[in-house]
Protein backbone atom coordinates (compact mmCIF):
# COMPACT_ATOMS: atom_id res chain seq x y z
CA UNK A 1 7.13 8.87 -22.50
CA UNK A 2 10.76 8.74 -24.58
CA UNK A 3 14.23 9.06 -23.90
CA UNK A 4 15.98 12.23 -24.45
CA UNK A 5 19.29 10.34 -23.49
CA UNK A 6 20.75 7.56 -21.08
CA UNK A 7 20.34 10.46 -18.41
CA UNK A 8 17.40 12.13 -19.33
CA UNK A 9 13.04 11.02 -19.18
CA UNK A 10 10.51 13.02 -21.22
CA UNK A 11 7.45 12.64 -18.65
CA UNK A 12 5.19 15.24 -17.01
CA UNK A 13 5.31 15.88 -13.67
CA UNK A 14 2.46 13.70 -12.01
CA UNK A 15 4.85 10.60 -12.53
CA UNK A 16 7.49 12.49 -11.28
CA UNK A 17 5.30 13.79 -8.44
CA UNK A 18 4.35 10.03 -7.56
CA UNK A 19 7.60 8.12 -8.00
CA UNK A 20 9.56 10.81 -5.66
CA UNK A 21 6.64 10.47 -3.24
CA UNK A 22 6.85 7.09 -2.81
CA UNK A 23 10.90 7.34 -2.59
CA UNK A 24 10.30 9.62 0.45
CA UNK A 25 7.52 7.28 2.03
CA UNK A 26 9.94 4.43 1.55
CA UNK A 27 13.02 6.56 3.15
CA UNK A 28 10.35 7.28 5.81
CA UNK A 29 9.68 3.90 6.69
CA UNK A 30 6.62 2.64 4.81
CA UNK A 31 6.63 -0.86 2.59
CA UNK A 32 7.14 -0.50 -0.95
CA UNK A 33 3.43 -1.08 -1.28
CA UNK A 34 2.29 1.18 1.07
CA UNK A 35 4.58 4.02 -0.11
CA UNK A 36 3.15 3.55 -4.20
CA UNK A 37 -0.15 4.29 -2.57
CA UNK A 38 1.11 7.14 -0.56
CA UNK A 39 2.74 8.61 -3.86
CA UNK A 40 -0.52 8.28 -5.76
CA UNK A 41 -2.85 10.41 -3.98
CA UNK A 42 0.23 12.56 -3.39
CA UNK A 43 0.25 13.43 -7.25
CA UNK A 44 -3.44 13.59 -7.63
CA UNK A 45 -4.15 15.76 -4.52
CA UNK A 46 -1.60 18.31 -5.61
CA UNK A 47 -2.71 18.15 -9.36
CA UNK A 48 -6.56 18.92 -8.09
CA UNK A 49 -4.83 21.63 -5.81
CA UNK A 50 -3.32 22.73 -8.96
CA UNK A 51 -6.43 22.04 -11.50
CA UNK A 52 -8.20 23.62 -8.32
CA UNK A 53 -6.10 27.07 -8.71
CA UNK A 54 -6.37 27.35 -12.57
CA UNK A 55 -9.81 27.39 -12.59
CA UNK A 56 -10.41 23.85 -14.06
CA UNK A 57 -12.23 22.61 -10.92
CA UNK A 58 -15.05 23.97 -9.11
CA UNK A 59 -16.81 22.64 -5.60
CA UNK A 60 -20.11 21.63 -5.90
CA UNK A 61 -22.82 21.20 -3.61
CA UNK A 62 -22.35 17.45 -3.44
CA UNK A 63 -19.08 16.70 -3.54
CA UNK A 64 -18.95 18.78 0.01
CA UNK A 65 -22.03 16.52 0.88
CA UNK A 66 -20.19 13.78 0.23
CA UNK A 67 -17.13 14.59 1.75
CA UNK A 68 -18.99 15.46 5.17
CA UNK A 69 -20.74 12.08 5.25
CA UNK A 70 -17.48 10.40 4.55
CA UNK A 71 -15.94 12.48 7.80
CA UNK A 72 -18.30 10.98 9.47
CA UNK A 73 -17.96 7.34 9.01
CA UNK A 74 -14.94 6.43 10.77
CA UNK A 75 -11.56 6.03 11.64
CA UNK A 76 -8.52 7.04 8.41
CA UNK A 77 -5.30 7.62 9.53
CA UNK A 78 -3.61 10.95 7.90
CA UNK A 79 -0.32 10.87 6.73
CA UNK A 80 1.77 14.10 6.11
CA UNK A 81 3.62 14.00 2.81
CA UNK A 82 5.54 16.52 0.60
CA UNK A 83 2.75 18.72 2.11
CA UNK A 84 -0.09 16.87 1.92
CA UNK A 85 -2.05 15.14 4.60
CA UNK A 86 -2.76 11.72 2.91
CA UNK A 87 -5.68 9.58 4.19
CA UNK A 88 -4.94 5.75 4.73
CA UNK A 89 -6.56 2.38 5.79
CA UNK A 90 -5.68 -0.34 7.22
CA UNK A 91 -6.84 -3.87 4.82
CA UNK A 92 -6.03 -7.29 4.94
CA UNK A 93 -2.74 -6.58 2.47
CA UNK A 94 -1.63 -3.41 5.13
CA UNK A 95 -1.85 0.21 5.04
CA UNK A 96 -3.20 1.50 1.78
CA UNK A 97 -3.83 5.68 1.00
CA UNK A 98 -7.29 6.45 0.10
CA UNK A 99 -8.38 8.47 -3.14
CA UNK A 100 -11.89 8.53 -3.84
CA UNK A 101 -13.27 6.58 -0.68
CA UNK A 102 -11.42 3.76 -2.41
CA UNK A 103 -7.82 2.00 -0.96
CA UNK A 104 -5.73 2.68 -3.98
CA UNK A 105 -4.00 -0.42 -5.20
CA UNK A 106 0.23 -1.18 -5.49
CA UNK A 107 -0.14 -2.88 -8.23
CA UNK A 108 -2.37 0.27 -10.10
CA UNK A 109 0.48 2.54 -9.34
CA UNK A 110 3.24 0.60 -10.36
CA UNK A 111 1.91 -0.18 -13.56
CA UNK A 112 1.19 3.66 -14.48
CA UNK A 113 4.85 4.58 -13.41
CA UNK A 114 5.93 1.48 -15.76
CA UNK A 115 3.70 3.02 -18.74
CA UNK A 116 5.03 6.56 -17.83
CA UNK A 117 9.22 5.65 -17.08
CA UNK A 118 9.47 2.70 -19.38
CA UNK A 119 12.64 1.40 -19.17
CA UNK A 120 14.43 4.20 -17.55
CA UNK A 121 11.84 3.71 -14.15
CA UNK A 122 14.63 1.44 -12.88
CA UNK A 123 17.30 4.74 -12.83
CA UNK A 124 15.00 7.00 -12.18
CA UNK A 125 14.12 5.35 -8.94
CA UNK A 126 17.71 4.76 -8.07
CA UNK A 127 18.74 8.44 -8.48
CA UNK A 128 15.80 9.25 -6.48
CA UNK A 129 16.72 6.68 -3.67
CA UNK A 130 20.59 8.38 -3.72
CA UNK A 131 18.58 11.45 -2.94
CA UNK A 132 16.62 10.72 -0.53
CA UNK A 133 19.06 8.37 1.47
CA UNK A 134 21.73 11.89 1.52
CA UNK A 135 19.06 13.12 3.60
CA UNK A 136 18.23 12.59 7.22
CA UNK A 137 14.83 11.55 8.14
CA UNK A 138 13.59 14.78 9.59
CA UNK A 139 14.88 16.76 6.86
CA UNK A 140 13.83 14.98 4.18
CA UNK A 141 10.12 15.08 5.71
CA UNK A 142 10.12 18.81 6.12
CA UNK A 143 11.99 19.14 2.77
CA UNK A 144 10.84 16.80 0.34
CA UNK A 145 8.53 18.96 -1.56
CA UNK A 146 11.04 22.01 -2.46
CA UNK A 147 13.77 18.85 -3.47
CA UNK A 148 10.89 17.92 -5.85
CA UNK A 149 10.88 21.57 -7.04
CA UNK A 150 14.60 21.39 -7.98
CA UNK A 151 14.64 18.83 -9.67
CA UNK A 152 10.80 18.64 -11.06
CA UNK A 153 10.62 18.69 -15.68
CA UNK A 154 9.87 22.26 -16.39
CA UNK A 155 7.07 23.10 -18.28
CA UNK A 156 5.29 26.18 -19.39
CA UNK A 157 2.94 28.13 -16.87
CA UNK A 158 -0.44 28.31 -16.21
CA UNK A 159 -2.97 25.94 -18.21
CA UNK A 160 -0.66 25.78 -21.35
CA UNK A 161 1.31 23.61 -18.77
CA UNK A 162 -1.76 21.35 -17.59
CA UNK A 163 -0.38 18.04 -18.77
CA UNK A 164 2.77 18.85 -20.14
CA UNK A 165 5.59 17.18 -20.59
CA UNK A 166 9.19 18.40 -19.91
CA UNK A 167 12.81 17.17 -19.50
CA UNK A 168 13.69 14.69 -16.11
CA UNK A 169 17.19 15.21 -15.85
CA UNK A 170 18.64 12.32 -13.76
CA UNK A 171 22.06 13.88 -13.61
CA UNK A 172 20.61 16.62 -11.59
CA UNK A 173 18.96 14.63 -8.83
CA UNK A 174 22.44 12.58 -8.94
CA UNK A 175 24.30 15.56 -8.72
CA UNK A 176 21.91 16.72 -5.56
CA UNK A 177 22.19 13.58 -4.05
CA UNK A 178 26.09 13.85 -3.74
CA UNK A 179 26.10 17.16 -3.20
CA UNK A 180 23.87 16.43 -0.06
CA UNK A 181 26.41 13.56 1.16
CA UNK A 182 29.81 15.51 0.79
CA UNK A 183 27.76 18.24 3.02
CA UNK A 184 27.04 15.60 5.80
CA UNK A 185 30.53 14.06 5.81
């Protein structure tokens, strides 16, 4: 991750994915903690969606095994996210999403959008709050996901984009966010 500028991140889009996801989650009502979770398994369901499309992943006989017995077991709570349904569990530090049968961890999450943002995380998250708070709450739950796709780096199609980085312009999602609150005024 660099700095194109005091407005702009180099990143590619799972960071973006996650960070925006957890702004929503947060707007939503869910504790900081619970909301980095949420925009975790956010990111990596819709990158295996997306590795899933592309070819790069394939079901096996297993992992459907596996999934079935895990069906099975008990009670997760499903929480419906930029268009995911997100599977949490309660633990003895609160509601935590699930990715791999495993609670993910706050502090995981945080550090990867640390090593991802560096030291523009801090604005980054700010515009994205601005955005999200221009918003009513119903809105921004059915409408979170195309915001993202305004606002998302652009990168090139297909698998050549699998990874890639692109351009986070921070003046955009600013410029959304007040665009959104002269609109409601």
């Amino acid at each position: 991750m660099s700095t194109v500028g005091a407005t702009h991140v180099t990143v590619n889009r799972a960071p973006v994915l996650t960070l925006w996801a957890a702004v929503v989650a947060r707007r939503l009502g869910f504790e900081r903690e619970e909301a980095l979770t949420l925009g975790r398994v956010v990111a990596g369901l819709n990158a295996y969606a997306k590795g899933k499309a592309l070819g790069l992943y394939h079901p096996r006989a297993e992992t459907v095994s596996k999934e079935r017995k895990r069906l099975e077991l008990g009670s997760v709570l499903h929480v419906h996210l930029l268009n995911r349904a997100v599977p949490m569990v309660r633990t003895d530090a609160g509601l935590r999403a699930v990715s791999k049968d495993k609670p993910v961890t706050p502090e995981s999450v945080q550090r990867y959008l640390e090593a991802r943002f560096g030291d523009m995380l801090e604005p980054t998250e700010a515009a994205m709050m601005s955005l999200a708070r221009s918003i009513p709450d119903e809105e921004l739950a059915a409408k979170a996901y195309p915001l993202y796709e305004t606002f998302r780096p652009q990168i090139p199609a297909g698998v050549a984009g699998w990874g890639a980085v692109g351009i986070l312009d921070l003046e955009q999602i600013r410029r959304l966010a007040a665009h959104r609150a002269r609109g409601s005024s």
